[in-house]
Each structure stands twice: as C-alpha cells, then as structure tokens.
Protein backbone atom coordinates (compact mmCIF):
# COMPACT_ATOMS: atom_id res chain seq x y z
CA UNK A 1 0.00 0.00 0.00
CA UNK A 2 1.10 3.63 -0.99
CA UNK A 3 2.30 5.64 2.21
CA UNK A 4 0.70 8.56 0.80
CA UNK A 5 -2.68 7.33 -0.30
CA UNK A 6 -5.31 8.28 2.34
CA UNK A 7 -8.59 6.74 1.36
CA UNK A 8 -11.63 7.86 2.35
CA UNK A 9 -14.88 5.98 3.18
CA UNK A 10 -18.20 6.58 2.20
CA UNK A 11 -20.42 4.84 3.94
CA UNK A 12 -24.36 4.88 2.22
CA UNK A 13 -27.12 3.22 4.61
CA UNK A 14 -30.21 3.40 5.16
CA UNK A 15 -33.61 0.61 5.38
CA UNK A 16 -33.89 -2.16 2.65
CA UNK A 17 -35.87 -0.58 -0.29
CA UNK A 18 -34.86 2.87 0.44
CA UNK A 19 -32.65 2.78 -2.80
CA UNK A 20 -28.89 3.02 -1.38
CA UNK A 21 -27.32 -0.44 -3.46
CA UNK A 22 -28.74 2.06 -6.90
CA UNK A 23 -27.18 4.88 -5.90
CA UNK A 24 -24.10 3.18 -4.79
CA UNK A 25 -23.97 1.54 -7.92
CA UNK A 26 -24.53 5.04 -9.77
CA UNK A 27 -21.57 6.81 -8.20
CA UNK A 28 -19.19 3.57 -8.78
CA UNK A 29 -19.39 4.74 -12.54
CA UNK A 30 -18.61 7.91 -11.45
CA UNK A 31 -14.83 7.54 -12.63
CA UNK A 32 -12.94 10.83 -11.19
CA UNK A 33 -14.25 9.68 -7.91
CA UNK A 34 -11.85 6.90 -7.59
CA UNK A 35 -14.33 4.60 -5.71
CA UNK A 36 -14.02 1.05 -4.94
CA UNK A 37 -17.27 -1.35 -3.57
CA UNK A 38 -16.46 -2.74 -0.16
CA UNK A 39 -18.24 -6.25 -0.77
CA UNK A 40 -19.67 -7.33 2.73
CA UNK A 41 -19.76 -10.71 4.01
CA UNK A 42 -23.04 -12.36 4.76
CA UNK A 43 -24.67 -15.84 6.55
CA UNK A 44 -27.46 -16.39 4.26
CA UNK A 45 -28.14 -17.99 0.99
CA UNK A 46 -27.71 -15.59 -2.23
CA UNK A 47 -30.73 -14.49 -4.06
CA UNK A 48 -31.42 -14.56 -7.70
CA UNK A 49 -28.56 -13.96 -9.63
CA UNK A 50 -25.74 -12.78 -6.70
CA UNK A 51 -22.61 -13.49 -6.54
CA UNK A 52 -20.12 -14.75 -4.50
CA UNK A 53 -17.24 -11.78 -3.86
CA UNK A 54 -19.28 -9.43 -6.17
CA UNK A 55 -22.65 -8.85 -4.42
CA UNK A 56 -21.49 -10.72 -0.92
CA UNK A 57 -18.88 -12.95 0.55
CA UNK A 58 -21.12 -15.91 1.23
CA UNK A 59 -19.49 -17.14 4.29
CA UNK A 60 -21.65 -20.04 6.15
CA UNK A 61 -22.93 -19.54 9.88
CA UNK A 62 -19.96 -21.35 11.30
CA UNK A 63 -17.22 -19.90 9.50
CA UNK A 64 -18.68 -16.78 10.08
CA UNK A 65 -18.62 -16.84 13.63
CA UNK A 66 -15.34 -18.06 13.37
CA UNK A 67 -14.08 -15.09 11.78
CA UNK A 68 -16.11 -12.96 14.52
CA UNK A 69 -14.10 -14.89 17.32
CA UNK A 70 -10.92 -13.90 15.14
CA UNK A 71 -11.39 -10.56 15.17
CA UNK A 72 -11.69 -10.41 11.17
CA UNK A 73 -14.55 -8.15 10.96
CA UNK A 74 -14.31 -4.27 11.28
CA UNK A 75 -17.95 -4.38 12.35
CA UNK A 76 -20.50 -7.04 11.82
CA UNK A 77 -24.14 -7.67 13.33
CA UNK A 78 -27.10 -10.11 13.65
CA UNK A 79 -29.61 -8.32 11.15
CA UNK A 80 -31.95 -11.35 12.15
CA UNK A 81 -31.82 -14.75 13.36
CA UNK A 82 -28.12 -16.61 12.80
CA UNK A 83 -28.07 -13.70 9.52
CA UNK A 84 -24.96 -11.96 9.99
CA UNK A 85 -23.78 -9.21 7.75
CA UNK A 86 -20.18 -7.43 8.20
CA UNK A 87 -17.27 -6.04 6.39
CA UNK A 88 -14.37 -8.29 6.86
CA UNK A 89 -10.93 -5.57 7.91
CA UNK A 90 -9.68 -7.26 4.42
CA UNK A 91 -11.73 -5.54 2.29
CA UNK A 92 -10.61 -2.26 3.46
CA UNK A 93 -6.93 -3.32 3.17
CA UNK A 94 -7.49 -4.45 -0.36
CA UNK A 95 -9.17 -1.13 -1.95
CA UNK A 96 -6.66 1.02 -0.12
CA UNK A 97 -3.98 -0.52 -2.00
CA UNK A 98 -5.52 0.09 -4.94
CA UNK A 99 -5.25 3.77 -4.08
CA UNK A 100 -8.93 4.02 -4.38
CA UNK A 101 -11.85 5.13 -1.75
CA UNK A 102 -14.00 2.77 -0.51
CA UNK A 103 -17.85 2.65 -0.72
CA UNK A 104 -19.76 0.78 1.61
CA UNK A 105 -24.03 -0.26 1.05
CA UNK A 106 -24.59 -1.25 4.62
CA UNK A 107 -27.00 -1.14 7.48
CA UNK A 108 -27.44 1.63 9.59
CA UNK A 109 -25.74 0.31 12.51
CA UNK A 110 -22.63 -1.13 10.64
CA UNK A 111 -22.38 2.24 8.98
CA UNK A 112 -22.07 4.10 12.44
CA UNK A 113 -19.65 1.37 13.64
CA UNK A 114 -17.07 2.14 10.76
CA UNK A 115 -17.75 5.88 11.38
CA UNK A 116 -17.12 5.54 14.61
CA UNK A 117 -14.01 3.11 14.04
CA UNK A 118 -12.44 5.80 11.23
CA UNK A 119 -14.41 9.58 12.00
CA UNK A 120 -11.39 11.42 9.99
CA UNK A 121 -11.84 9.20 7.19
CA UNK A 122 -15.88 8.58 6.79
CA UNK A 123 -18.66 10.35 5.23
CA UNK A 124 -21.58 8.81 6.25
CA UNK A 125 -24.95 9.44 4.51
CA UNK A 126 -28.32 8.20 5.32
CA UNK A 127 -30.42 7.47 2.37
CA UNK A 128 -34.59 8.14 3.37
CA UNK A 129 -37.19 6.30 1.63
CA UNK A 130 -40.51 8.84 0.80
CA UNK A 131 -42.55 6.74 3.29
CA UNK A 132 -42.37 3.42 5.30
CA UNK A 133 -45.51 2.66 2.94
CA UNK A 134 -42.71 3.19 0.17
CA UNK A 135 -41.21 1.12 1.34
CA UNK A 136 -43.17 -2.01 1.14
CA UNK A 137 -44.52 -1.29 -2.17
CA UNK A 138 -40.73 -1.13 -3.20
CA UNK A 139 -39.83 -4.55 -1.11
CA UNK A 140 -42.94 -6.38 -2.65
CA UNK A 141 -41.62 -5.25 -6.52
CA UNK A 142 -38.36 -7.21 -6.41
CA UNK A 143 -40.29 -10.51 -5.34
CA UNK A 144 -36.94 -11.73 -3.51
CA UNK A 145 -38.35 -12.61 -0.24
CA UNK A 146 -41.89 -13.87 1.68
CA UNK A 147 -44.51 -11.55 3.28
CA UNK A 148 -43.07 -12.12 6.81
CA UNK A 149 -39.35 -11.31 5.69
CA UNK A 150 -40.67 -8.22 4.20
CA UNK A 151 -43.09 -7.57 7.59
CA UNK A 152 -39.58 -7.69 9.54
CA UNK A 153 -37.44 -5.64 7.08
CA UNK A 154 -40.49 -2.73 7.29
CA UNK A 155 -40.70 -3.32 11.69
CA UNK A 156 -36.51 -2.79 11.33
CA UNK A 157 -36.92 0.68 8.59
CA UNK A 158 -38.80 2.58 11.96
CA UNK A 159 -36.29 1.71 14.05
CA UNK A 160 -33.33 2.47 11.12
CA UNK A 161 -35.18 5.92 10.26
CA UNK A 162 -34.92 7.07 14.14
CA UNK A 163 -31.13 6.36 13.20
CA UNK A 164 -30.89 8.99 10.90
CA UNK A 165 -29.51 12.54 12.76
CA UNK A 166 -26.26 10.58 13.60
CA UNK A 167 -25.12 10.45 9.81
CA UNK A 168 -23.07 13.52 8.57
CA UNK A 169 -25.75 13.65 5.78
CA UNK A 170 -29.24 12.91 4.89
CA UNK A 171 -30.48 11.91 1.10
CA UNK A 172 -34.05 12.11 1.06
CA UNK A 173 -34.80 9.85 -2.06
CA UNK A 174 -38.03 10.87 -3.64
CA UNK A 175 -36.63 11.36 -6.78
CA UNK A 176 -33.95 8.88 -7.99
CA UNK A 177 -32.40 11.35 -10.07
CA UNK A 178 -31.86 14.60 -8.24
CA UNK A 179 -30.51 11.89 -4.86
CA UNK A 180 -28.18 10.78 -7.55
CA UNK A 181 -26.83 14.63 -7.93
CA UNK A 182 -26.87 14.97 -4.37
CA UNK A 183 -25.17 12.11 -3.77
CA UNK A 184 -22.28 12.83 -6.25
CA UNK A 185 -22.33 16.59 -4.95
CA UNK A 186 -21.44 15.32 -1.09
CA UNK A 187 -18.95 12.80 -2.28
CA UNK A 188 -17.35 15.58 -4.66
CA UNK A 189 -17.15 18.23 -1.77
CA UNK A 190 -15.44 15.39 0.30
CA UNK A 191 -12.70 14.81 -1.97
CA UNK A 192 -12.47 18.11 -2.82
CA UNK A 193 -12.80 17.92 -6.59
C-alpha cells in the first residue's frame, strides 16, 4: 500500500428498499471519484442472480462466527436470526492498495460502527425512503423474499429511520435522479474535486 494514499470511506445506509445499493452503484461509474465497492460478508443464501465476492462474501454460519471470534470483521451484526452481515478488515486493506476510496451499502448500525471506528476518514450518509408505505410497495416489486421477511425488514426501517440525525448527511430519495446529484455533490465536496 502507498504511504501517501489516504482513502476515504463513504459509507451509504439506510432501510432495505430505500434505494442506497442504486445509488451506490450510480456513483461507482462515477470515474474521477476513484471509488471502490467494499463487498460485505453475509450468513445467508444468495438471491437470484448474486454473486459470490461481487454482491457478498457468502461465508456459512460457522465460518462466520469463526471469523467474529478472530477478530476479522471491522464491524458485523445479527440483522436477524443466525443472519450476519459485516465487512471483513480485508476488504478495506485491499481497496486502499488500490489507491482508491471505498464505498460501503450497509445497514445503519454497521455504517455508524465504521464511522465511529475511522471519524477522519468517513462520510456517512443516510439514504430516506418517501414513506415506510414506500417502502413495502418497493420490497414487494423485487419478489426476492416472503410476506413475513418483508413484515420484519419494514418493523426494522422505523427503528433504522430514528437512526438517521447521527449520519453527517441525509439523502431524502423521492426522486432517484436529483438523490443521484446529491449524492455525487457530497462525495465531490469530500474529496475536494
């Protein structure tokens, strides 16, 4: 790794549906940013087309909590039931020697944790859905999950939303195309280009 190269992190979270993973994916094209995806590791199956080390690192329950008695995660959490989600210390490691700055798509309490862990380093925006009702119309259009998975992903968004005033920034996502311009604008002014 470069001895000059600081990277910064931008951490994007917010509740499923609320449209963070497209405009993640929207400022990864975003060349003169530099960015690099922090792939986060996960217990559960994929879905639909995923892929392992592109979407997730599909690590099984036990490994997982291997790694968590290892100390290889710079955060990681129960989302539900024996699901874990985290961002293996790896992943950071890697991008930074690519001299790039890492992006992270990650719950709300993961994306504190790293801001917490790096506050120099991290921007961390909050992407808000228009409505919890929003929501569940958006969660119901991707058909990836059952009525009660959805029921506990909308019971989670209330407490995620409360979550919101300890981000540096808020993206209020009503239009996709003017949180896209926001979201560049913030990661822009952070880099100072």
């Amino acid at each position: 790794m470069s001895k000059h190269f600081k990277g910064k992190l931008f951490v994007f979270s917010a509740p499923s549906g609320s449209g963070k993973t497209t405009i993640v994916r929207h400022l990864l094209k975003q060349e003169r940013f530099n960015l690099a995806f922090s792939v986060s590791a996960t217990s559960r199956d994929p879905r639909g087309f995923e892929k392992n080390g592109e979407d997730y690192y599909f690590i099984d329950l036990k490994d997982f909590k291997s790694k968590i008695k290892g100390d290889e995660f710079l955060e990681w959490e129960e989302v539900y039931r024996d699901n874990f989600y985290g961002t293996l210390k790896t992943e950071i490691t890697r991008i930074w020697a690519l001299e790039k700055h890492v992006i992270f798509d990650i719950d709300v309490v993961g994306g504190l944790r790293i801001k917490k862990k790096y506050p120099l380093e991290t921007l961390a925006v909050f992407v808000k859905p228009p409505s919890v009702d929003e929501l569940k119309i958006r969660l119901k259009k991707r058909k990836t999950e059952s009525e009660e998975k959805i029921n506990m992903r909308i019971a989670k968004a209330s407490v995620e939303l409360a979550t919101a005033p300890q981000f540096d920034k808020i993206i209020k996502n009503y239009d996709l195309e003017v949180a896209f311009k926001e979201a560049e604008d913030l990661i822009g002014a952070y880099l100072g280009l």
